[in-house]
C-alpha atoms as a PDB file:
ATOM      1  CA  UNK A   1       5.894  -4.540 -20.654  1.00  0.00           C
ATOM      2  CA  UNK A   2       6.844  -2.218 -17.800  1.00  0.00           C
ATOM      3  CA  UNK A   3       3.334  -0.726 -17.781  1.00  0.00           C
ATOM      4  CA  UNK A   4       1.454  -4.260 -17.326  1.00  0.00           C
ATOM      5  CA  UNK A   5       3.872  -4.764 -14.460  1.00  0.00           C
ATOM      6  CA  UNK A   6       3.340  -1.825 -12.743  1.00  0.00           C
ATOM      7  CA  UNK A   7      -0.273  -2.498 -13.214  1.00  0.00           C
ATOM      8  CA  UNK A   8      -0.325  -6.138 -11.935  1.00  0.00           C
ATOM      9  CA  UNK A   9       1.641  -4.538  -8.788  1.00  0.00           C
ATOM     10  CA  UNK A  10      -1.220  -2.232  -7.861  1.00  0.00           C
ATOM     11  CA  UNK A  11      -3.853  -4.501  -8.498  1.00  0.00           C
ATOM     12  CA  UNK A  12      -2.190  -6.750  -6.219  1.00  0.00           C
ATOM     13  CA  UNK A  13      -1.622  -4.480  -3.475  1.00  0.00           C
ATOM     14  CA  UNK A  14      -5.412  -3.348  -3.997  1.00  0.00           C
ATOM     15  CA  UNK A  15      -6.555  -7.236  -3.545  1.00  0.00           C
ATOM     16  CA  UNK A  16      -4.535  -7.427  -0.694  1.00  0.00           C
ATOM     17  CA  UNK A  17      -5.630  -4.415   1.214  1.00  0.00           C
ATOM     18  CA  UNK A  18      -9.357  -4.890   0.371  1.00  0.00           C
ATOM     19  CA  UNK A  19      -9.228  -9.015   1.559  1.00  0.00           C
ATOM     20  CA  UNK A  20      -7.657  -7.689   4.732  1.00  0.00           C
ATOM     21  CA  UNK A  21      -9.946  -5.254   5.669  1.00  0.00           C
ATOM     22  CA  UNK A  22     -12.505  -7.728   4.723  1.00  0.00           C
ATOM     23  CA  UNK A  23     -10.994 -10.353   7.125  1.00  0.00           C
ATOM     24  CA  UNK A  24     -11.132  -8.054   9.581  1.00  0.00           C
ATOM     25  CA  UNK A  25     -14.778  -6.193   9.086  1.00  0.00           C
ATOM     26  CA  UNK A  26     -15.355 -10.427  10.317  1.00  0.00           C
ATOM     27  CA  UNK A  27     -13.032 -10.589  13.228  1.00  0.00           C
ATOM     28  CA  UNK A  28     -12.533  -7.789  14.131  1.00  0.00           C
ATOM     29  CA  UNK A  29      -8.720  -8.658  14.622  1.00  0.00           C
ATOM     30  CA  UNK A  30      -6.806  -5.319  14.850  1.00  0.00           C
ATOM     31  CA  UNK A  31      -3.684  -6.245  13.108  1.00  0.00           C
ATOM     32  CA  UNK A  32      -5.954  -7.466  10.093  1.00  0.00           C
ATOM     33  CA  UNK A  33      -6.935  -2.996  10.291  1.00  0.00           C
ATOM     34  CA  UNK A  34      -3.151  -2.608  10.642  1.00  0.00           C
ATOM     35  CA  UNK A  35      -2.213  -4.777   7.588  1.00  0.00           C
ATOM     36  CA  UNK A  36      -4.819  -3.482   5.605  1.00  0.00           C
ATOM     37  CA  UNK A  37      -3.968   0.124   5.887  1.00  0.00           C
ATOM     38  CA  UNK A  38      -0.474  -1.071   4.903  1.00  0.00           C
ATOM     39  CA  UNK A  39      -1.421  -2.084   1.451  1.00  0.00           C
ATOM     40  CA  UNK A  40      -3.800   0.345   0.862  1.00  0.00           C
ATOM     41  CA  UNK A  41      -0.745   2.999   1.401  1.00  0.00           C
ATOM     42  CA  UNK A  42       1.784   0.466  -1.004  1.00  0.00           C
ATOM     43  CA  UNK A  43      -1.139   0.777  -2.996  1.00  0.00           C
ATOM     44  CA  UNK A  44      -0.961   4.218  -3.499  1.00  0.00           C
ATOM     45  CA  UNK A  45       2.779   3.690  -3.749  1.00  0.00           C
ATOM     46  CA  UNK A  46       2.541   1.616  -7.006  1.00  0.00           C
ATOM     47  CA  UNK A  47      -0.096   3.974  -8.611  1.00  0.00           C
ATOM     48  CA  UNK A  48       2.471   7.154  -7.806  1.00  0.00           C
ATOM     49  CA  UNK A  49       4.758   4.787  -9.280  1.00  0.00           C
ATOM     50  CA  UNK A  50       2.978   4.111 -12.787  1.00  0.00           C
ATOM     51  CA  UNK A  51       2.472   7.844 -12.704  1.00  0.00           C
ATOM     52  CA  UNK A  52       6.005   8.590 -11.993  1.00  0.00           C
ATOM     53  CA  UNK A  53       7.394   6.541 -14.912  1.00  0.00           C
ATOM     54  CA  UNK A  54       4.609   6.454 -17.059  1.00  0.00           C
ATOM     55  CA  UNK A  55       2.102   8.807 -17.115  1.00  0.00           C
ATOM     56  CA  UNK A  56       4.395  11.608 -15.740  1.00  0.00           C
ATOM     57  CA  UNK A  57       7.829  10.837 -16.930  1.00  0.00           C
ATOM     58  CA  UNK A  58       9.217  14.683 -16.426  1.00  0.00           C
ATOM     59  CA  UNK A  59       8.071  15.289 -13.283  1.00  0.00           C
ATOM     60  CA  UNK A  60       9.827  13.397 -10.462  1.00  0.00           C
ATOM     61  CA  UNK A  61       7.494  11.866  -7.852  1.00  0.00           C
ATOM     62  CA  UNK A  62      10.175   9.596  -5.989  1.00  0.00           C
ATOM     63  CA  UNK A  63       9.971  11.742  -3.012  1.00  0.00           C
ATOM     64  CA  UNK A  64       6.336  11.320  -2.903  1.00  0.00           C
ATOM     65  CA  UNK A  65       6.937   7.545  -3.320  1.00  0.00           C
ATOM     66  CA  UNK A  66       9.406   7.253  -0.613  1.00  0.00           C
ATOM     67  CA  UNK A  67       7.047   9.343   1.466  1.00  0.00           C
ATOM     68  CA  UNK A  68       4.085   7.054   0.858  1.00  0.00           C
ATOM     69  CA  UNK A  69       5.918   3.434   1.616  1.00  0.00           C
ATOM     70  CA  UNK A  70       7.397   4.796   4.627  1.00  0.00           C
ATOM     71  CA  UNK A  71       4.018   6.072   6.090  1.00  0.00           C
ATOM     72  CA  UNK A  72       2.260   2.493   5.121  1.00  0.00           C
ATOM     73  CA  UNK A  73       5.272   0.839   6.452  1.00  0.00           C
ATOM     74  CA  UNK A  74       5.333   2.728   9.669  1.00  0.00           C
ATOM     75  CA  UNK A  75       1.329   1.929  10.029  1.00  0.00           C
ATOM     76  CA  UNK A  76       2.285  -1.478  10.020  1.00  0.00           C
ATOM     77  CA  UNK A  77       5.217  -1.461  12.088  1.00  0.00           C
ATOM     78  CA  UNK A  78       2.409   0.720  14.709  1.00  0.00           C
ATOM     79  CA  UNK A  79       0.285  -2.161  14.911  1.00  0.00           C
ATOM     80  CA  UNK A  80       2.856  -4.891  15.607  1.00  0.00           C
ATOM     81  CA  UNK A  81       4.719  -2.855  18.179  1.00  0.00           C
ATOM     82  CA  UNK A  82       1.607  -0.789  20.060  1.00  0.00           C
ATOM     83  CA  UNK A  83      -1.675  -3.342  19.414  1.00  0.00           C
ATOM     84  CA  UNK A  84      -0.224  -6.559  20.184  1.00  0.00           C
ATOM     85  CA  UNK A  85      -3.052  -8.922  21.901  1.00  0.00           C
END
């Protein structure tokens, strides 16, 4: 059950980050970029995470985790502070 979960998780950060960047390849609206680049890093989040407790379940990745959802976090928090319109 834990496995479909952490699946459904990914995929839905993956739809996420690829209708953003879609929204903005048509507008051009930079925090659309900003957003985008988020998921696509929570993306790689989830799929360190089904690694972590799946795939991989001797090897601790949760550093690597951490490190990846603060980087796509601070990308987002970037575009809200610095490219405001």
């Amino acid at each position: 059950m834990a496995a479909i979960i952490y699946g459904l998780c990914a995929l839905t950060a993956f739809l996420c980050a690829y209708l953003l960047l879609q929204a903005y390849w048509r507008s051009h609206y930079r925090l659309l970029l900003w957003g985008s680049l988020c998921f696509t890093g929570l993306t790689l989040n989830n799929i360190f995470l089904v690694m972590d407790k799946l795939v991989l379940p001797l090897i601790d990745l949760s550093t690597l985790r951490l490190v990846t959802a603060l980087a796509a976090m601070l990308l987002l928090l970037y575009g809200l502070i610095f490219d405001a319109e």
